[in-house]
C-alpha atoms as a PDB file:
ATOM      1  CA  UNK A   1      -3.593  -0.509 -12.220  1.00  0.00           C
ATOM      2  CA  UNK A   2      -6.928  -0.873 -13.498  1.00  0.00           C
ATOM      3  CA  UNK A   3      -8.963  -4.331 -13.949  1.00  0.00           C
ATOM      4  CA  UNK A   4     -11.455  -5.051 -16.428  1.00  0.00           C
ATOM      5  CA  UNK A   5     -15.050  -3.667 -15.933  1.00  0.00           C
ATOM      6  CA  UNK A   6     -12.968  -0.612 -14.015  1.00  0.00           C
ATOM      7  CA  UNK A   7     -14.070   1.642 -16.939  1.00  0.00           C
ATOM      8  CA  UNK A   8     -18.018   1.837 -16.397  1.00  0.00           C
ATOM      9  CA  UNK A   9     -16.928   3.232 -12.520  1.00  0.00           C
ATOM     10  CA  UNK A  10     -14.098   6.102 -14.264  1.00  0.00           C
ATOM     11  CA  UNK A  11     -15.715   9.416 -13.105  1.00  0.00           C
ATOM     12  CA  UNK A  12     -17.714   8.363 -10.146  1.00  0.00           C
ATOM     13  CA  UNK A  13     -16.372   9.761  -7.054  1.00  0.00           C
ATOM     14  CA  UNK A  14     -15.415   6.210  -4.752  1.00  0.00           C
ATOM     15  CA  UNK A  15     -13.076   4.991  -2.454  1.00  0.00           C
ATOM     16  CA  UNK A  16      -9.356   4.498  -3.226  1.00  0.00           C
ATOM     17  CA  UNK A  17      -6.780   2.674  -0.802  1.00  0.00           C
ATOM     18  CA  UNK A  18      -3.261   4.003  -2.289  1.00  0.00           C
ATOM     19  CA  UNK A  19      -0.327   1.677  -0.993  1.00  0.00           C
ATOM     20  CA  UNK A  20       3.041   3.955  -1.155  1.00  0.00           C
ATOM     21  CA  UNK A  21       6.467   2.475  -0.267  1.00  0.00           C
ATOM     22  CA  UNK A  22       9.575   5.224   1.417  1.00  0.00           C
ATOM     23  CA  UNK A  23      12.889   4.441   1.944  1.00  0.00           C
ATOM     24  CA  UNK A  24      14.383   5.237   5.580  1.00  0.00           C
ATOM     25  CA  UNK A  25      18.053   5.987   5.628  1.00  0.00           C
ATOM     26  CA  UNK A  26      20.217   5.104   3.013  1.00  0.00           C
ATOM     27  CA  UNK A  27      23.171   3.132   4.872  1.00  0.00           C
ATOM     28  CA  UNK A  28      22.286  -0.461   3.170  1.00  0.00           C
ATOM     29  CA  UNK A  29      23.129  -1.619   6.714  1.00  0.00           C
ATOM     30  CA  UNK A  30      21.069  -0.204   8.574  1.00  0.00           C
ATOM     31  CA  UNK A  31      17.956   1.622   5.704  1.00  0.00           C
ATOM     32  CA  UNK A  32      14.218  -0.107   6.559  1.00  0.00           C
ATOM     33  CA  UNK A  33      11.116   0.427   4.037  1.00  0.00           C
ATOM     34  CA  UNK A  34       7.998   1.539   5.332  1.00  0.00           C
ATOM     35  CA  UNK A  35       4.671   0.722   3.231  1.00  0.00           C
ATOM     36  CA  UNK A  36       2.036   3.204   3.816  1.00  0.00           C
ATOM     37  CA  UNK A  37      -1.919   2.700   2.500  1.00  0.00           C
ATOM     38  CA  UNK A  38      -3.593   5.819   2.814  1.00  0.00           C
ATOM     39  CA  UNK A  39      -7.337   6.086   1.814  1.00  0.00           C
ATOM     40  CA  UNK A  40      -9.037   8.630  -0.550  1.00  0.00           C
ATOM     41  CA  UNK A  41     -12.011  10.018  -2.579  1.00  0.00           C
ATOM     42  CA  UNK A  42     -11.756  10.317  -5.759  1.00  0.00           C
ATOM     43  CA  UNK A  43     -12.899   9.962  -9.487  1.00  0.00           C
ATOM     44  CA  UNK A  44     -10.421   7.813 -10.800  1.00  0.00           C
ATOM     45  CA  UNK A  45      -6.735   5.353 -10.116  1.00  0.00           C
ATOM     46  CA  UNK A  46      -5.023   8.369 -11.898  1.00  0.00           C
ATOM     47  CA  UNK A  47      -6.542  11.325  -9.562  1.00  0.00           C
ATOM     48  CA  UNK A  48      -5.934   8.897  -5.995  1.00  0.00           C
ATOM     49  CA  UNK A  49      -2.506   8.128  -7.253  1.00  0.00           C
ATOM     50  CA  UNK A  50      -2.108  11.456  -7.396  1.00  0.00           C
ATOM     51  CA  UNK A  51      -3.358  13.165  -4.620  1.00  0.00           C
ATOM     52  CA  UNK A  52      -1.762   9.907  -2.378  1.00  0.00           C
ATOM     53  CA  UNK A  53       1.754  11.216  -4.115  1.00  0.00           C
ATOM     54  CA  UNK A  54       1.386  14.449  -3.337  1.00  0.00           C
ATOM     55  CA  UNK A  55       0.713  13.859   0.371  1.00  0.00           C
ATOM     56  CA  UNK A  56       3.790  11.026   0.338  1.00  0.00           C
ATOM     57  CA  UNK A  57       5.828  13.827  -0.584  1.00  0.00           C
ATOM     58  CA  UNK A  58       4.452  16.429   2.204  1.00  0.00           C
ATOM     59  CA  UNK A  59       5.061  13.087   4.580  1.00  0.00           C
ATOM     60  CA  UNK A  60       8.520  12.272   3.645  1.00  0.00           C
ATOM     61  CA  UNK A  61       9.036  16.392   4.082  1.00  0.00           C
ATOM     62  CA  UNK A  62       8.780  15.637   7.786  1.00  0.00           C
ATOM     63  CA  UNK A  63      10.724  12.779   8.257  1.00  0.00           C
ATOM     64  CA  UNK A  64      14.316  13.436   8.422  1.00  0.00           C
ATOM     65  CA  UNK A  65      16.373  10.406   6.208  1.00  0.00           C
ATOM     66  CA  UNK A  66      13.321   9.439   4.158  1.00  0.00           C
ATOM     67  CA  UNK A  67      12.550   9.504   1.009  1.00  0.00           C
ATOM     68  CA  UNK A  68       9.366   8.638  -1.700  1.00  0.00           C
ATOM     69  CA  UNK A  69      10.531   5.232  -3.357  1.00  0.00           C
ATOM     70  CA  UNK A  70       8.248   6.365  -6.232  1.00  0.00           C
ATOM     71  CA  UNK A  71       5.962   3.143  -6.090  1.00  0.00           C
ATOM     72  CA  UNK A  72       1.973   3.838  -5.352  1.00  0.00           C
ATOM     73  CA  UNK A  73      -0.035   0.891  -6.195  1.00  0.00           C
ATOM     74  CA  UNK A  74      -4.028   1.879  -6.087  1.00  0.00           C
ATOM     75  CA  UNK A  75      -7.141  -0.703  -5.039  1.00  0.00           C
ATOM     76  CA  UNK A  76     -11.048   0.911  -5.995  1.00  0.00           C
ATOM     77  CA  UNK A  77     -13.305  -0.382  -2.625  1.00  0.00           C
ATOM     78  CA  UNK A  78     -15.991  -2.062  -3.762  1.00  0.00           C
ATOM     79  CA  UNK A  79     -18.115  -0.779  -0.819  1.00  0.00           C
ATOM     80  CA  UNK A  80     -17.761   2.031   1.465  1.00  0.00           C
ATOM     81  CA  UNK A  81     -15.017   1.839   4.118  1.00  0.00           C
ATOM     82  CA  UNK A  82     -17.071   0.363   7.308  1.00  0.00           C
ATOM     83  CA  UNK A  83     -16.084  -2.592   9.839  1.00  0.00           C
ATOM     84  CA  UNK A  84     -14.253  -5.414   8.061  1.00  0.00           C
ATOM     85  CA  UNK A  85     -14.647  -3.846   4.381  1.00  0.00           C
ATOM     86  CA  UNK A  86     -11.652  -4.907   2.169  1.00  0.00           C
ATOM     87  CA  UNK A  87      -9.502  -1.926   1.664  1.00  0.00           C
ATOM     88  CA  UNK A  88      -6.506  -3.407  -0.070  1.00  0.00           C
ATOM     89  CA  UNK A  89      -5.561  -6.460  -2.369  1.00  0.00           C
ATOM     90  CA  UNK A  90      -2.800  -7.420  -4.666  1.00  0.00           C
ATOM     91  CA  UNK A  91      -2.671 -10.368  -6.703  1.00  0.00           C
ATOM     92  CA  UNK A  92       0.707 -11.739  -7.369  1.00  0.00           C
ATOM     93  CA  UNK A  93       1.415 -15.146  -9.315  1.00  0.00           C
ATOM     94  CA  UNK A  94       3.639 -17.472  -8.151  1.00  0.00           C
ATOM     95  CA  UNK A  95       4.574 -21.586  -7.496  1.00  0.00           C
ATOM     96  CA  UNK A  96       5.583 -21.109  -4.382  1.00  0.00           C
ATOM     97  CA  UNK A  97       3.998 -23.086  -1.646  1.00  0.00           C
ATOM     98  CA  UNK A  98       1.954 -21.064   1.183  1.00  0.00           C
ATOM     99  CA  UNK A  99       4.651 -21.368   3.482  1.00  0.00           C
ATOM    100  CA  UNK A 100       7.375 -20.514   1.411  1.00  0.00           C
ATOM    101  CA  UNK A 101       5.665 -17.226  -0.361  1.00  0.00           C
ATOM    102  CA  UNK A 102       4.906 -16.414   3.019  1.00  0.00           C
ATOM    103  CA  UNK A 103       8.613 -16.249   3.907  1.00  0.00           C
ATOM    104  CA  UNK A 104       9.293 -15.024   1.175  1.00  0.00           C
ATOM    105  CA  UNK A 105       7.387 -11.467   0.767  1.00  0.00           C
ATOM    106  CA  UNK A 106       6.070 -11.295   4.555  1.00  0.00           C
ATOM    107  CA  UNK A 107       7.956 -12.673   6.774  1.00  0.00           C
ATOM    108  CA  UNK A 108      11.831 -12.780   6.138  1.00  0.00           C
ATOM    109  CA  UNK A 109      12.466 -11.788   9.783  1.00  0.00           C
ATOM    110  CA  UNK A 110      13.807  -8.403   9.144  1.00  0.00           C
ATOM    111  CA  UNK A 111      10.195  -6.896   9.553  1.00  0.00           C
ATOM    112  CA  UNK A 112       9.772  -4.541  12.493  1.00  0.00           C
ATOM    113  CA  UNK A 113       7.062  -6.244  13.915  1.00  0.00           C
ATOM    114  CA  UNK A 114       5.471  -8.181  16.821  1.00  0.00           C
ATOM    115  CA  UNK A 115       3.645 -11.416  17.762  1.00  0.00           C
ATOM    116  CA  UNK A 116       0.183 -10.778  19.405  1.00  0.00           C
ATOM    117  CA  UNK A 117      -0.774 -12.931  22.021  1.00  0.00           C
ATOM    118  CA  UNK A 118      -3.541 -15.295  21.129  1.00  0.00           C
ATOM    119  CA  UNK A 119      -7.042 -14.010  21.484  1.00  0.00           C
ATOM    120  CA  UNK A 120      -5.607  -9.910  21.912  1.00  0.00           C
END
Protein backbone atom coordinates (compact mmCIF):
# COMPACT_ATOMS: atom_id res chain seq x y z
CA UNK A 1 0.00 0.00 0.00
CA UNK A 2 2.37 2.51 -0.98
CA UNK A 3 1.68 6.47 -1.34
CA UNK A 4 3.29 8.74 -3.60
CA UNK A 5 6.85 10.03 -2.75
CA UNK A 6 7.12 6.28 -0.95
CA UNK A 7 9.68 5.41 -3.70
CA UNK A 8 12.72 7.83 -2.80
CA UNK A 9 12.49 5.91 1.00
CA UNK A 10 12.39 1.96 -0.92
CA UNK A 11 15.68 0.47 0.47
CA UNK A 12 16.24 2.46 3.56
CA UNK A 13 15.88 0.40 6.56
CA UNK A 14 12.64 2.37 8.67
CA UNK A 15 9.89 1.67 10.72
CA UNK A 16 6.84 -0.36 9.60
CA UNK A 17 3.51 -0.77 11.74
CA UNK A 18 1.86 -4.01 9.98
CA UNK A 19 -1.97 -4.23 10.94
CA UNK A 20 -3.00 -8.15 10.54
CA UNK A 21 -6.61 -9.30 11.08
CA UNK A 22 -7.29 -13.48 12.55
CA UNK A 23 -10.34 -15.08 12.75
CA UNK A 24 -11.24 -16.80 16.26
CA UNK A 25 -13.51 -19.77 16.00
CA UNK A 26 -15.50 -20.41 13.18
CA UNK A 27 -19.16 -20.93 14.71
CA UNK A 28 -20.71 -17.57 13.00
CA UNK A 29 -22.40 -17.39 16.43
CA UNK A 30 -20.08 -17.18 18.50
CA UNK A 31 -16.31 -16.41 15.97
CA UNK A 32 -14.70 -12.69 17.11
CA UNK A 33 -11.81 -10.97 14.89
CA UNK A 34 -8.85 -9.82 16.49
CA UNK A 35 -6.71 -6.94 14.67
CA UNK A 36 -3.15 -7.12 15.56
CA UNK A 37 -0.40 -4.10 14.59
CA UNK A 38 2.87 -5.37 15.13
CA UNK A 39 5.94 -3.08 14.48
CA UNK A 40 9.08 -3.80 12.35
CA UNK A 41 12.40 -2.82 10.63
CA UNK A 42 12.67 -3.09 7.45
CA UNK A 43 13.61 -1.93 3.83
CA UNK A 44 10.46 -1.87 2.24
CA UNK A 45 6.02 -2.45 2.53
CA UNK A 46 6.86 -5.78 0.68
CA UNK A 47 9.74 -7.11 3.22
CA UNK A 48 7.39 -5.82 6.65
CA UNK A 49 4.42 -7.43 5.07
CA UNK A 50 6.31 -10.20 4.98
CA UNK A 51 8.13 -10.78 7.90
CA UNK A 52 4.61 -9.45 9.91
CA UNK A 53 2.98 -12.67 7.90
CA UNK A 54 5.30 -14.90 8.79
CA UNK A 55 5.11 -14.16 12.52
CA UNK A 56 0.95 -14.03 12.14
CA UNK A 57 1.33 -17.45 11.11
CA UNK A 58 3.83 -18.62 14.08
CA UNK A 59 0.98 -16.59 16.31
CA UNK A 60 -2.07 -18.20 15.04
CA UNK A 61 0.20 -21.67 15.54
CA UNK A 62 -0.41 -21.07 19.23
CA UNK A 63 -3.78 -20.21 19.45
CA UNK A 64 -6.07 -23.06 19.31
CA UNK A 65 -9.41 -22.03 16.84
CA UNK A 66 -7.57 -19.22 15.05
CA UNK A 67 -6.69 -18.64 11.98
CA UNK A 68 -4.63 -15.80 9.55
CA UNK A 69 -7.60 -13.92 7.71
CA UNK A 70 -4.90 -13.17 5.08
CA UNK A 71 -5.30 -9.25 5.34
CA UNK A 72 -1.91 -7.19 6.45
CA UNK A 73 -2.27 -3.62 5.72
CA UNK A 74 1.37 -1.76 6.21
CA UNK A 75 1.93 2.19 7.46
CA UNK A 76 6.00 3.56 6.90
CA UNK A 77 6.56 5.88 10.43
CA UNK A 78 7.58 8.95 9.49
CA UNK A 79 9.76 9.26 12.65
CA UNK A 80 11.14 6.82 14.96
CA UNK A 81 8.73 5.06 17.35
CA UNK A 82 9.04 7.39 20.67
CA UNK A 83 6.15 8.88 23.03
CA UNK A 84 3.07 9.88 21.02
CA UNK A 85 4.71 9.10 17.43
CA UNK A 86 1.95 8.03 14.93
CA UNK A 87 2.33 4.39 14.32
CA UNK A 88 -0.74 3.62 12.28
CA UNK A 89 -3.26 5.40 9.83
CA UNK A 90 -5.76 4.40 7.27
CA UNK A 91 -7.62 6.63 5.15
CA UNK A 92 -11.00 5.48 4.15
CA UNK A 93 -13.59 7.66 2.06
CA UNK A 94 -16.88 7.92 2.96
CA UNK A 95 -20.34 10.39 3.42
CA UNK A 96 -21.05 9.25 6.44
CA UNK A 97 -21.38 11.67 9.26
CA UNK A 98 -18.76 11.37 12.31
CA UNK A 99 -21.18 9.74 14.35
CA UNK A 100 -22.49 7.40 12.07
CA UNK A 101 -18.91 6.10 10.54
CA UNK A 102 -18.09 5.85 14.00
CA UNK A 103 -20.84 3.27 14.55
CA UNK A 104 -20.32 2.01 11.80
CA UNK A 105 -16.52 0.58 11.66
CA UNK A 106 -15.74 1.17 15.55
CA UNK A 107 -18.25 0.89 17.56
CA UNK A 108 -21.18 -1.54 16.57
CA UNK A 109 -21.31 -2.85 20.17
CA UNK A 110 -20.05 -6.26 19.50
CA UNK A 111 -16.38 -5.05 20.27
CA UNK A 112 -14.77 -6.67 23.30
CA UNK A 113 -13.97 -3.66 24.92
CA UNK A 114 -14.29 -1.27 27.90
CA UNK A 115 -15.12 2.33 28.92
CA UNK A 116 -12.24 4.05 30.88
CA UNK A 117 -13.16 6.20 33.51
CA UNK A 118 -12.55 9.83 32.81
CA UNK A 119 -9.11 11.13 33.51
CA UNK A 120 -7.54 7.08 33.92
Amino acid sequence: MERPGDEAQQGEVGWFTVRCVFQVGSDPASQVYEERLTLWRARSFDQAIALAEAEALEYVADQPGMTFAGLAQAYRLFDEPEHGAEVFSLIRESGLDPQAYLTRFFDTGRERQADISPGA
